[in-house]
N, C-alpha and C. Protein backbone atom coordinates (compact mmCIF):
# COMPACT_ATOMS: atom_id res chain seq x y z
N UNK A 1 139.02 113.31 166.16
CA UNK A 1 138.37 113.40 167.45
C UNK A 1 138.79 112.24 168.37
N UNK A 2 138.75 111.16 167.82
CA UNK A 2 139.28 109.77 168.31
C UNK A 2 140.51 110.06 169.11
N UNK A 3 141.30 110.74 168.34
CA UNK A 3 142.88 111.17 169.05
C UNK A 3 142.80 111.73 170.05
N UNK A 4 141.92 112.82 169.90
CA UNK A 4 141.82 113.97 171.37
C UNK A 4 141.44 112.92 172.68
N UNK A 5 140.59 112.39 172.00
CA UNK A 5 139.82 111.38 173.29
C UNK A 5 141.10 110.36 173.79
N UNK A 6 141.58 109.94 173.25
CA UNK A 6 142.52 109.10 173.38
C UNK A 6 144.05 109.67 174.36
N UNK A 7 144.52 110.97 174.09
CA UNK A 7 145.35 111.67 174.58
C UNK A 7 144.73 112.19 175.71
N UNK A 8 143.51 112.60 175.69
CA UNK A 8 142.96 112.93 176.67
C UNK A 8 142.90 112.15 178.37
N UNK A 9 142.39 110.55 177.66
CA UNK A 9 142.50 109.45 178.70
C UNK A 9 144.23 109.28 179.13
N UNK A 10 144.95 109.12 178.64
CA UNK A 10 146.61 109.31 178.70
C UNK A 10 146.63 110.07 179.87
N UNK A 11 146.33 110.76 179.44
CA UNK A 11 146.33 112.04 180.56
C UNK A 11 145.94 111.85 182.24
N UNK A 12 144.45 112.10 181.97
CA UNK A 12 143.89 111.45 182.80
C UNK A 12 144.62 110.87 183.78
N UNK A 13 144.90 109.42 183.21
CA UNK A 13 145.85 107.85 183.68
C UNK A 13 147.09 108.60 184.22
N UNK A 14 147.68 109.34 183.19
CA UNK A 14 149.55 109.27 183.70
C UNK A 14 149.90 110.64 183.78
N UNK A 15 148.79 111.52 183.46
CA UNK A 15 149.50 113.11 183.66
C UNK A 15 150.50 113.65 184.86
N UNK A 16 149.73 113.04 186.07
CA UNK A 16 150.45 113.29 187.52
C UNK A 16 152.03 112.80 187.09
N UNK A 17 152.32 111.92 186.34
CA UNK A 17 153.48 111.41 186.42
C UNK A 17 154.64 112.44 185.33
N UNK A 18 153.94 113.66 184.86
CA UNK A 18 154.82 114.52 184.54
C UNK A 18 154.77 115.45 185.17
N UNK A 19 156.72 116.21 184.37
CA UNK A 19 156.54 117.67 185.11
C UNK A 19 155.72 118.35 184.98
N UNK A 20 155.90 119.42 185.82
CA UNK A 20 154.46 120.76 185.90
C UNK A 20 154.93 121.28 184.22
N UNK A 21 156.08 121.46 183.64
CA UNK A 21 156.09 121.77 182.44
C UNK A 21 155.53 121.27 181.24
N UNK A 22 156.19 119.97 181.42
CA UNK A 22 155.44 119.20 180.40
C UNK A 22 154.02 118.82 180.32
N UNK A 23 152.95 118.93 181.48
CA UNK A 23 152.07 119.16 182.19
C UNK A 23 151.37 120.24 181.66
N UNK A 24 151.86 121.83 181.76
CA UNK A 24 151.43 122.54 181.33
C UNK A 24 151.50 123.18 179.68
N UNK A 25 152.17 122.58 178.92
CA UNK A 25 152.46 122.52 177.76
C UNK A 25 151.30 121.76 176.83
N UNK A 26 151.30 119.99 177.35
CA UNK A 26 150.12 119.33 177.10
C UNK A 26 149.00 119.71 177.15
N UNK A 27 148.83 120.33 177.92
CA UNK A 27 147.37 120.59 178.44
C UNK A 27 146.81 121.99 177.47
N UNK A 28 147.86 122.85 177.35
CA UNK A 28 147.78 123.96 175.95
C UNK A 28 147.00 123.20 174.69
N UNK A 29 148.12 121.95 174.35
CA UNK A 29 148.09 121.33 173.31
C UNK A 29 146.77 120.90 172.97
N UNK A 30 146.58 120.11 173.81
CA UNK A 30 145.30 118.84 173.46
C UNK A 30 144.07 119.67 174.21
N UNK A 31 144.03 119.82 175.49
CA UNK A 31 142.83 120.65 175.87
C UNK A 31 142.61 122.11 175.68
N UNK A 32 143.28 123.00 175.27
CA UNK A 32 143.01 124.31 175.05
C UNK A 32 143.73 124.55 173.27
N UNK A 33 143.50 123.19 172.34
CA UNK A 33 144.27 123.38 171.21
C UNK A 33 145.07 124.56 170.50
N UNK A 34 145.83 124.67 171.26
CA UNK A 34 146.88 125.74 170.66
C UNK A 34 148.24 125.24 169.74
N UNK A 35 147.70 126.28 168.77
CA UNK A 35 148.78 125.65 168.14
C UNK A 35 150.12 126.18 168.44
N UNK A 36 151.25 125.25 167.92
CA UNK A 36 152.70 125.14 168.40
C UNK A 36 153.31 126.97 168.50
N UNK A 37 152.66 127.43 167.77
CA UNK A 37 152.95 128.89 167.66
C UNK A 37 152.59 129.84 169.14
N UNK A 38 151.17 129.34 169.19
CA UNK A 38 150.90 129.68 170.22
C UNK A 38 151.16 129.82 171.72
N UNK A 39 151.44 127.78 171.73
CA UNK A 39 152.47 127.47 172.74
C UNK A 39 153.74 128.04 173.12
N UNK A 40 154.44 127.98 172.05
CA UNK A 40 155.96 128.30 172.28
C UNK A 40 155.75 129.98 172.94
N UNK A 41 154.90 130.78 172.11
CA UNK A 41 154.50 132.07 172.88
C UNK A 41 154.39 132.53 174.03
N UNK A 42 153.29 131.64 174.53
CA UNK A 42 152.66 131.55 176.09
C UNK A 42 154.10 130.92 176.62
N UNK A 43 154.77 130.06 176.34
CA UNK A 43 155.81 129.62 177.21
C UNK A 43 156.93 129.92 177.11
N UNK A 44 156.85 131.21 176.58
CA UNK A 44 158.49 131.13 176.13
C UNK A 44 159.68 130.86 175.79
N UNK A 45 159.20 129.53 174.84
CA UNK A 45 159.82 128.71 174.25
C UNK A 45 159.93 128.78 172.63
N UNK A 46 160.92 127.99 172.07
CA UNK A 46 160.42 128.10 170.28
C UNK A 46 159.46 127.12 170.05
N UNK A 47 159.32 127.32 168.67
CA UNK A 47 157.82 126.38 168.27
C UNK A 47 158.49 125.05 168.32
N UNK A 48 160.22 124.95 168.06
CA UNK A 48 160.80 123.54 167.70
C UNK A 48 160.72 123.02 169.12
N UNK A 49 160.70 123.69 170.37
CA UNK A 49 161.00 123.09 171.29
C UNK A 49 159.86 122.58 171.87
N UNK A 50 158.35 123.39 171.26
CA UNK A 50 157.31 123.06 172.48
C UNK A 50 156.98 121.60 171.23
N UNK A 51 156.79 121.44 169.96
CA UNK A 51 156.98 120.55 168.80
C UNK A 51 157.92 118.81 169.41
N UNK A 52 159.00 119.32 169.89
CA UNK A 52 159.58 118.04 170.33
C UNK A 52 158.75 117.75 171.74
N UNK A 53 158.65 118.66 172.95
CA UNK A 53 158.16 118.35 174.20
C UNK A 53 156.90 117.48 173.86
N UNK A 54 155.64 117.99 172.53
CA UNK A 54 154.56 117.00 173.02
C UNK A 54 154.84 116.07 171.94
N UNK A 55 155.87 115.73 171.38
CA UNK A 55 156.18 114.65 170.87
C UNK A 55 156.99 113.71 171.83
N UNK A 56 157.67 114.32 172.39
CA UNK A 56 158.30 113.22 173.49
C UNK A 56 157.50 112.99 174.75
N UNK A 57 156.27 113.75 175.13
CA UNK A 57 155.39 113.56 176.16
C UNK A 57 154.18 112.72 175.84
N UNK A 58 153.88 112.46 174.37
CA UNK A 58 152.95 111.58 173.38
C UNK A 58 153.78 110.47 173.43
N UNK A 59 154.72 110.46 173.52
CA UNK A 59 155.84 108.82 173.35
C UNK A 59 155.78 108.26 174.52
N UNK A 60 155.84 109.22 175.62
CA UNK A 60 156.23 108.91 177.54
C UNK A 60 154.81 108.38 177.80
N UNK A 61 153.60 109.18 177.61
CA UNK A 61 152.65 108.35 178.09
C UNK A 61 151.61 107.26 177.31
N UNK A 62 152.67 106.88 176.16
CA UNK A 62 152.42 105.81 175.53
C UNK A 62 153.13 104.51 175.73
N UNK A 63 154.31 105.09 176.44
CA UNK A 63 155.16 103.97 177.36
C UNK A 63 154.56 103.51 178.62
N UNK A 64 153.97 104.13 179.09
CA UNK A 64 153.33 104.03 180.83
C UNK A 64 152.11 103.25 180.41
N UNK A 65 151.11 103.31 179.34
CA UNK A 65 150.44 102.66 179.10
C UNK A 65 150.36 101.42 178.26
N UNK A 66 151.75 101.29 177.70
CA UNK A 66 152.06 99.86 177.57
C UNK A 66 152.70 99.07 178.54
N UNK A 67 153.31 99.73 179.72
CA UNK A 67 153.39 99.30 180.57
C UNK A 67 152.22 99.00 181.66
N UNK A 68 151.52 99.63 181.48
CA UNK A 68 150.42 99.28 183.05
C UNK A 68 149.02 98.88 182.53
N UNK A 69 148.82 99.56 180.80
CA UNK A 69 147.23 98.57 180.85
C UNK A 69 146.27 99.50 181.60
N UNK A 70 146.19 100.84 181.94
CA UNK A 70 145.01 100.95 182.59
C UNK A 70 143.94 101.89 182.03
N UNK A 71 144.54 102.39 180.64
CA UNK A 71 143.13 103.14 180.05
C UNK A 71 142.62 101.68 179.32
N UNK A 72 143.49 100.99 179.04
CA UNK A 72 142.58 99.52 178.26
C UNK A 72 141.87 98.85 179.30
N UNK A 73 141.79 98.80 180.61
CA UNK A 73 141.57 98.18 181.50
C UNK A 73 140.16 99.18 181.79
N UNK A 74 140.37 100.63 181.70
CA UNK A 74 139.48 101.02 181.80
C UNK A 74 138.08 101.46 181.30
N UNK A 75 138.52 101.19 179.98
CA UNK A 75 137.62 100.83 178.43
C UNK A 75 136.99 99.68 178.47
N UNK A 76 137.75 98.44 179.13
CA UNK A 76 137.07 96.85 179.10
C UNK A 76 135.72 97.08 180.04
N UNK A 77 135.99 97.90 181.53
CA UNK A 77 135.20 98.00 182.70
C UNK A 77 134.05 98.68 181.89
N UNK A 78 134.30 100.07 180.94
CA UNK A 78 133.34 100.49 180.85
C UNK A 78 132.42 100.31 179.53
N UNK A 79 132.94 99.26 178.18
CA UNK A 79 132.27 98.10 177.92
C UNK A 79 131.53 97.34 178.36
N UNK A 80 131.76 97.02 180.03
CA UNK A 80 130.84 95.63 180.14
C UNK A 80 130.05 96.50 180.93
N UNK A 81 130.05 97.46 181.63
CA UNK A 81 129.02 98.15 182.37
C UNK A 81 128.23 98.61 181.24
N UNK A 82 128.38 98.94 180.34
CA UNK A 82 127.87 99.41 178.61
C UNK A 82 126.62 98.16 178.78
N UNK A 83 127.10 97.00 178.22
CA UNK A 83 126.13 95.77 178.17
C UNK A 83 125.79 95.30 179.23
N UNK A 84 125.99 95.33 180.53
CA UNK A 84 124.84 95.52 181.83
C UNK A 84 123.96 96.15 181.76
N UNK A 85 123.87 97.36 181.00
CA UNK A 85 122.95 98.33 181.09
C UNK A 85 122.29 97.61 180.24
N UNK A 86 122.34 97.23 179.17
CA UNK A 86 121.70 96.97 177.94
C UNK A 86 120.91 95.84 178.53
N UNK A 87 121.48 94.58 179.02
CA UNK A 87 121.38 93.29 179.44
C UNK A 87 119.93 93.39 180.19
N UNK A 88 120.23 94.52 181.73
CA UNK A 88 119.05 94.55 182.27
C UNK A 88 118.05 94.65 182.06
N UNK A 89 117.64 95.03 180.68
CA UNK A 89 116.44 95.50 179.88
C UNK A 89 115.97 94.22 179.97
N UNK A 90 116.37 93.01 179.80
CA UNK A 90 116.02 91.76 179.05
C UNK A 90 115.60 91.31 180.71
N UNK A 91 114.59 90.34 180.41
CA UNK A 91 114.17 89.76 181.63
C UNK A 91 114.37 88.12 181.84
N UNK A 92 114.98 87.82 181.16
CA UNK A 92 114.86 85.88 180.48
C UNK A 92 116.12 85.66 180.91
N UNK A 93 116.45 84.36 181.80
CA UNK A 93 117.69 83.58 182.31
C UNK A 93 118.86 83.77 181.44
N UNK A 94 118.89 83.86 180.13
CA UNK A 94 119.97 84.18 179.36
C UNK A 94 120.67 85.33 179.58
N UNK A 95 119.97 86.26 180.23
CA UNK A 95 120.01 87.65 179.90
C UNK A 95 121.30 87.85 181.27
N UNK A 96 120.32 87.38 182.91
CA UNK A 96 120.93 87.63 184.03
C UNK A 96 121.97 86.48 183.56
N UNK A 97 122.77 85.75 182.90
CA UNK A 97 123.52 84.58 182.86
C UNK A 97 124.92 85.19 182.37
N UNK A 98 124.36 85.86 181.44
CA UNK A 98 124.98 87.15 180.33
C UNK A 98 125.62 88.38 181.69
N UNK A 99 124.70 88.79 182.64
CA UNK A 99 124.86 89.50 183.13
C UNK A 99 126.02 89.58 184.47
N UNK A 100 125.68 88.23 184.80
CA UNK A 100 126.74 87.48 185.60
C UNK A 100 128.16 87.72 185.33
N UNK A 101 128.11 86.93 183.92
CA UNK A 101 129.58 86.66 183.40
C UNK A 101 130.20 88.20 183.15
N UNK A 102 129.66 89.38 183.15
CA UNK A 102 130.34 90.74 183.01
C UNK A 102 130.57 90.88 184.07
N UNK A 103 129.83 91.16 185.28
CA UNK A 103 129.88 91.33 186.77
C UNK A 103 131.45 91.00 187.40
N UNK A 104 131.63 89.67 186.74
CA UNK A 104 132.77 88.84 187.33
C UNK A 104 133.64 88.83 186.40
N UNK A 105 134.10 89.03 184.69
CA UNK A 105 134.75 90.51 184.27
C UNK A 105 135.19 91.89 184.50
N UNK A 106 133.97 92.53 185.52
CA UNK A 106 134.65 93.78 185.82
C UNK A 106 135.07 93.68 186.95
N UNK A 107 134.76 92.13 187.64
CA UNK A 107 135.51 92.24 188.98
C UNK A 107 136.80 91.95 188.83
N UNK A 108 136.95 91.20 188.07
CA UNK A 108 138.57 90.60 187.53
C UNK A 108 139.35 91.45 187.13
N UNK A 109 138.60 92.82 186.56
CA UNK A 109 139.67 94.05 186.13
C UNK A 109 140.18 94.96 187.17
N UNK A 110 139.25 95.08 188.00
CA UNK A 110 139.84 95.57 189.53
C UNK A 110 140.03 95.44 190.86
């Protein structure tokens, strides 16, 4: 499940930055889980070819996100908004001190 979620955010982040093919292939894959059989069907492709495409489109937007940082960037933001929420519960100087130092964390991320 971890994976889906994970490919999913990829997506999200860098999908625009593929073709409409590879685009529409992925999106078979991970959001409408079809398997390679299936794919190659709907696209008129072989199973070896739609097999390499989301293997080389799993590699491409694993490059873009070691390059740019922004589903990790966007996981950190929504961590500390996570423990803001939590934080506010608390009413004691530690708490808003605590609350501060995320504030100016998630400002630093964007």
């Amino acid at each position: 499940m971890e994976e889906i979620v994970e490919k999913s955010l990829l997506f999200d982040f860098y999908g625009s930055l593929l073709t409409e093919h590879q685009s529409r292939i992925y999106r078979m894959a991970v959001f409408n889980d079809l398997s390679l059989s299936e794919i190659a069907e709907a696209a008129g492709i072989s199973r070896q070819a739609a097999s390499d495409l989301l293997r080389r489109v799993d590699r491409q937007l694993g490059e873009y996100e070691n390059k740019l940082h922004l589903v990790e960037k966007f996981k950190e933001v929504r961590r500390c908004a996570q423990k803001i929420r939590e934080l506010s519960d608390g009413q004691d100087p530690e708490s808003f001190r605590q609350i501060g130092g995320l504030a100016d964390r998630i400002l630093g991320e964007i």
